[in-house]
Protein backbone atom coordinates (compact mmCIF):
# COMPACT_ATOMS: atom_id res chain seq x y z
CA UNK A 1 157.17 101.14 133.66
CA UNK A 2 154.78 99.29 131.62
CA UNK A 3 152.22 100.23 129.35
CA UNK A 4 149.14 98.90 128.80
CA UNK A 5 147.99 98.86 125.12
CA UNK A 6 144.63 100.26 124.09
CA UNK A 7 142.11 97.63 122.90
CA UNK A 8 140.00 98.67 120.48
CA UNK A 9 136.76 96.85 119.12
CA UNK A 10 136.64 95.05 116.05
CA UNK A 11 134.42 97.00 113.42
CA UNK A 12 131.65 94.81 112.04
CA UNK A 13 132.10 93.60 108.66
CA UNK A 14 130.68 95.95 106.14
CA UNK A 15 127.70 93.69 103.99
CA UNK A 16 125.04 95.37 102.42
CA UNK A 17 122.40 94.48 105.67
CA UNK A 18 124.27 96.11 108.05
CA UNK A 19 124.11 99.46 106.18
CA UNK A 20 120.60 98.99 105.52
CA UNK A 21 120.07 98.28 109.24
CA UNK A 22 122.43 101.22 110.49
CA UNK A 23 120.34 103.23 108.15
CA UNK A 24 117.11 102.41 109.42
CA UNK A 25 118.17 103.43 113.04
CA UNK A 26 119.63 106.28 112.03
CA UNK A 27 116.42 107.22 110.16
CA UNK A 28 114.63 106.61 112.83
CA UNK A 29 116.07 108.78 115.49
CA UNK A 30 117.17 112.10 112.82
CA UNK A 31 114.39 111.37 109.81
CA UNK A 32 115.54 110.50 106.29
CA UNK A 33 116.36 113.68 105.37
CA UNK A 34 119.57 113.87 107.53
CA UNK A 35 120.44 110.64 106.34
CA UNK A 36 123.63 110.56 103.85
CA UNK A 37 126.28 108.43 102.67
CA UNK A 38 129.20 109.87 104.43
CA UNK A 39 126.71 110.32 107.92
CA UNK A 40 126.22 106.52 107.81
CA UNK A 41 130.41 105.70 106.54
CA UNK A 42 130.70 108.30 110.02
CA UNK A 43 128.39 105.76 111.78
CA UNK A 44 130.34 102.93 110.68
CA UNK A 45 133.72 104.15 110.92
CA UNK A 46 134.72 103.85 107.61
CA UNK A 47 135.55 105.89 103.99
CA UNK A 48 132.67 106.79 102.36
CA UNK A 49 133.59 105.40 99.15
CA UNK A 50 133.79 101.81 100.80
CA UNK A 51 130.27 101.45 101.09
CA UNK A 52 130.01 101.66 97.23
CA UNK A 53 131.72 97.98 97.48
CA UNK A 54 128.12 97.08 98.71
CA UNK A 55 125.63 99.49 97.10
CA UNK A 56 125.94 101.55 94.26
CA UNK A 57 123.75 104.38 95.18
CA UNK A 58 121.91 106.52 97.93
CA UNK A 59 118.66 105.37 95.70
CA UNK A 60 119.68 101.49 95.99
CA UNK A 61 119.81 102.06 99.88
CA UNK A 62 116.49 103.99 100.09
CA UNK A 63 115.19 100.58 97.98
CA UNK A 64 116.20 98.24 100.34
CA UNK A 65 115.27 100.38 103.49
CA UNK A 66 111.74 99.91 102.24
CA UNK A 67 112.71 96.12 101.42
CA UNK A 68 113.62 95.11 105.35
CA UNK A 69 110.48 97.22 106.58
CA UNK A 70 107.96 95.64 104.15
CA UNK A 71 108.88 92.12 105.48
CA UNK A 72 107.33 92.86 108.49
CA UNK A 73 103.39 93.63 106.71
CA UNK A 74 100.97 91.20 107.16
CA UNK A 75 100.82 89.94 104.34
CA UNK A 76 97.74 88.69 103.23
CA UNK A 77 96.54 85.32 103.14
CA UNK A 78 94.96 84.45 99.26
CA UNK A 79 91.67 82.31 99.86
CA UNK A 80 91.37 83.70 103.61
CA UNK A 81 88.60 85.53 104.65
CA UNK A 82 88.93 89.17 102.65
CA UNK A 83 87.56 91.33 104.74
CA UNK A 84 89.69 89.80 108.18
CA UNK A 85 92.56 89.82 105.83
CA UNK A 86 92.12 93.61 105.11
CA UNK A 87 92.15 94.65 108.58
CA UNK A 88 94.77 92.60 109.49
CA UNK A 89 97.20 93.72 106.70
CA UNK A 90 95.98 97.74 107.42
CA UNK A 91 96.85 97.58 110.87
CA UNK A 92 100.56 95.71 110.53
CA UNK A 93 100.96 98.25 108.40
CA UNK A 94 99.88 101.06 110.42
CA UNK A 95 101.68 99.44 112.90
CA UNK A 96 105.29 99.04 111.09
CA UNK A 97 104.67 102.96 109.83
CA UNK A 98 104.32 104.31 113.25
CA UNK A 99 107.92 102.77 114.13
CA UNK A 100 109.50 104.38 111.13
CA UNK A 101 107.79 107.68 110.32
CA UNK A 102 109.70 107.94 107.30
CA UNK A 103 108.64 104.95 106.09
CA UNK A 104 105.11 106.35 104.38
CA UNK A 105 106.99 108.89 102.42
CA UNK A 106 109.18 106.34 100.20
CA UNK A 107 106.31 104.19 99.50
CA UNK A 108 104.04 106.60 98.08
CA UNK A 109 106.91 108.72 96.18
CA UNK A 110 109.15 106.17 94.91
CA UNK A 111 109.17 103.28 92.31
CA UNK A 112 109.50 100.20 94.48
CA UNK A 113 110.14 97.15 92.86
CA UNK A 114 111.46 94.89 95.57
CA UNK A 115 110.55 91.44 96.10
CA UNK A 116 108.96 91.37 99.16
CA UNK A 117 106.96 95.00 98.15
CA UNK A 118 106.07 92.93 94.87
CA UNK A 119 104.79 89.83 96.79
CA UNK A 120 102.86 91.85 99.04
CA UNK A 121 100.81 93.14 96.59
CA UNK A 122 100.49 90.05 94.54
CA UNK A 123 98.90 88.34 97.57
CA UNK A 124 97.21 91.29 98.85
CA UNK A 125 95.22 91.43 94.97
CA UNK A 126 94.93 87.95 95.13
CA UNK A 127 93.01 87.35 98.11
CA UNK A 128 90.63 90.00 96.83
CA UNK A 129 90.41 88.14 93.56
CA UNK A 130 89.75 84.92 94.70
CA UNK A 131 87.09 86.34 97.19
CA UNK A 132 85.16 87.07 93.95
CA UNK A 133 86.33 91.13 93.41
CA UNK A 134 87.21 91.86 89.74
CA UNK A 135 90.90 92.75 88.99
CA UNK A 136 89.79 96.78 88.44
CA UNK A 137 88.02 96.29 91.85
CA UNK A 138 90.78 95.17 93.84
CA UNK A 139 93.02 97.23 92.91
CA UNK A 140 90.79 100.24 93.75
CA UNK A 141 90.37 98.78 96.95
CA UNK A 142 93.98 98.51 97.81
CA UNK A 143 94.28 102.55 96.88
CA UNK A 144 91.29 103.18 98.99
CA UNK A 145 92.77 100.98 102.27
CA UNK A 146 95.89 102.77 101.51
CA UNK A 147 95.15 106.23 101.52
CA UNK A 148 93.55 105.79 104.65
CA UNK A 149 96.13 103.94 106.45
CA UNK A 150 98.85 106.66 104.81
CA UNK A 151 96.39 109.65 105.55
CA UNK A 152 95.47 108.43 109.19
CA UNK A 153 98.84 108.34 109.62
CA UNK A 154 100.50 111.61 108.55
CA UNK A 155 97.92 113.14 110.56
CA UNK A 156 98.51 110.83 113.72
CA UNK A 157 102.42 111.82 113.57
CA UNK A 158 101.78 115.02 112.82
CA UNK A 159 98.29 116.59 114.73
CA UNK A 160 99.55 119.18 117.04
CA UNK A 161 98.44 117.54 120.31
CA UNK A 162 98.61 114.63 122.09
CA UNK A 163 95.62 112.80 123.05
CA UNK A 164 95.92 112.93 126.58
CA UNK A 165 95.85 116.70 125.87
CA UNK A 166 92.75 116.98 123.92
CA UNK A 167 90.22 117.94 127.13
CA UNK A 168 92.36 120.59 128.17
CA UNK A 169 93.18 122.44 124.60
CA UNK A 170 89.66 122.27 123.65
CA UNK A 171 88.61 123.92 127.18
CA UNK A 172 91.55 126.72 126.69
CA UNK A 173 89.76 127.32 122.76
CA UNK A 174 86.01 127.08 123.44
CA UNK A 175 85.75 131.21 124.32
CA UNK A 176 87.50 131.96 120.89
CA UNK A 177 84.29 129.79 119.33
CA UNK A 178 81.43 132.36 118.47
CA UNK A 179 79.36 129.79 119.55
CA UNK A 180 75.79 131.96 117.35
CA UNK A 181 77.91 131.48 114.19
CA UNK A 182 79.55 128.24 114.63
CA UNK A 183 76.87 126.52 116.54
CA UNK A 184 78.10 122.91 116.26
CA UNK A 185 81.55 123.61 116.07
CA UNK A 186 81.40 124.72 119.46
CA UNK A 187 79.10 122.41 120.69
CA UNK A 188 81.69 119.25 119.31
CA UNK A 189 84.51 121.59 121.25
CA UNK A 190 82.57 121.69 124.50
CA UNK A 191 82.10 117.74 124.39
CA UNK A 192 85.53 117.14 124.14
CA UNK A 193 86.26 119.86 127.00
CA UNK A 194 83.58 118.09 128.94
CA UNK A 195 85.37 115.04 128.29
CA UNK A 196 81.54 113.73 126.99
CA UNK A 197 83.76 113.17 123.92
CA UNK A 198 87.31 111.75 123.82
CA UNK A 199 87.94 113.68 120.69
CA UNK A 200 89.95 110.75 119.94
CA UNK A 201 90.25 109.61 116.33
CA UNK A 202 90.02 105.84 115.51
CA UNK A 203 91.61 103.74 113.00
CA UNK A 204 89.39 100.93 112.70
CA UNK A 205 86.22 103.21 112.47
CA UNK A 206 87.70 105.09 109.27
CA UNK A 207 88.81 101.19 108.24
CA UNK A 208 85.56 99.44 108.39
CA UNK A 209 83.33 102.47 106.71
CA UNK A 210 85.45 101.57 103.58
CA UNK A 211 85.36 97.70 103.89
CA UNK A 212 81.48 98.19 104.15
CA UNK A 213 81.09 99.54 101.07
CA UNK A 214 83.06 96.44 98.68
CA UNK A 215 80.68 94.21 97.42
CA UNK A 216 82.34 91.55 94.88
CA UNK A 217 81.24 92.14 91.36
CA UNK A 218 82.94 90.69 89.07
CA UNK A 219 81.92 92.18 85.34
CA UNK A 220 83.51 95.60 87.04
């Protein structure tokens, strides 16, 4: 009798990018918060304590998480055309956010110092400098494109219903309306039930009310 032995496939070679990548995945299918150092050592078949031979902490990993995702912004392009560069840069990012839901969270709560985080806004304040927009200008700016691409967003991933479901939910609320005390609440309902209104909310309408309101001046 012979026996035929198992073959069993090579584990990848720890490195610091392959737990940042595993990470990322993982993230993205069970959110950050279920993400740990021994759930990715699980993931990767190994001791915990050998992936401190290629991180040192939980924080370092959450840095360079952020790191890989950044590199995929538009980053933009210093002497191009500001305001094209704006909405080109707002909706990679929107773009890169929506793939990783987590994403928004680290870059508003944490103290990211990374390279490519650092270059992208070096060049994103320097193509609103060298469009004419005073240092204390741009970098309100940024905060004002930011907080609508990171608001827009938590309310995209998070709004109750789906947009293909807005007709029918606004038709199933319109009786609960008292239509002689909230006159135009119910008449905005009843367009959306009547489909008259898609109900649906837009990015770039949000995006460009803010863009038409910076005028370069530099002495502010």
């Amino acid at each position: 009798m012979t026996f035929q032995k198992k073959i069993q496939k090579p584990k990848k070679s720890l490195s610091k990018e392959l737990l940042i990548e595993t990470s990322i995945s993982f993230a993205d299918k069970k959110g950050i918060n279920s993400l740990s150092m021994r759930n990715l050592a699980n993931l990767l078949g190994v001791e915990a304590m050998s992936l401190y031979n290629h991180i040192q902490n939980k924080d370092e990993l959450l840095d360079g998480m952020v790191e890989d995702c950044v590199k995929h912004f538009a980053f933009p392009k210093i002497g191009g055309n500001w305001r094209k560069e704006m909405k080109k840069r707002a909706k990679s990012v929107r773009k890169i956010l929506l793939l990783h839901p987590w994403l928004t969270m680290l870059l508003v709560s944490r103290v990211n110092v990374g390279e490519n985080l650092l270059q992208y806004f070096n060049d994103t304040l320097g193509c609103l400098v060298k469009a004419g927009f005073s240092y204390k200008q741009a970098d309100q700016m940024i905060n004002a494109i930011d907080a609508h691409i990171y608001g827009f967003l938590l309310q995209e991933l998070n709004f109750p219903f789906k947009t293909e479901e807005y007709s029918e939910k606004a038709s199933e609320y319109l009786p609960m309306i008292p239509k002689d005390q909230l006159p135009y609440f119910y008449q905005l309902t009843k367009d959306v039930a009547t489909k008259k209104y898609n109900g649906k909310h837009n990015f770039e309408f949000g995006l460009d009310l803010i863009l038409d309101g910076f005028h370069p001046n530099p002495k502010l």
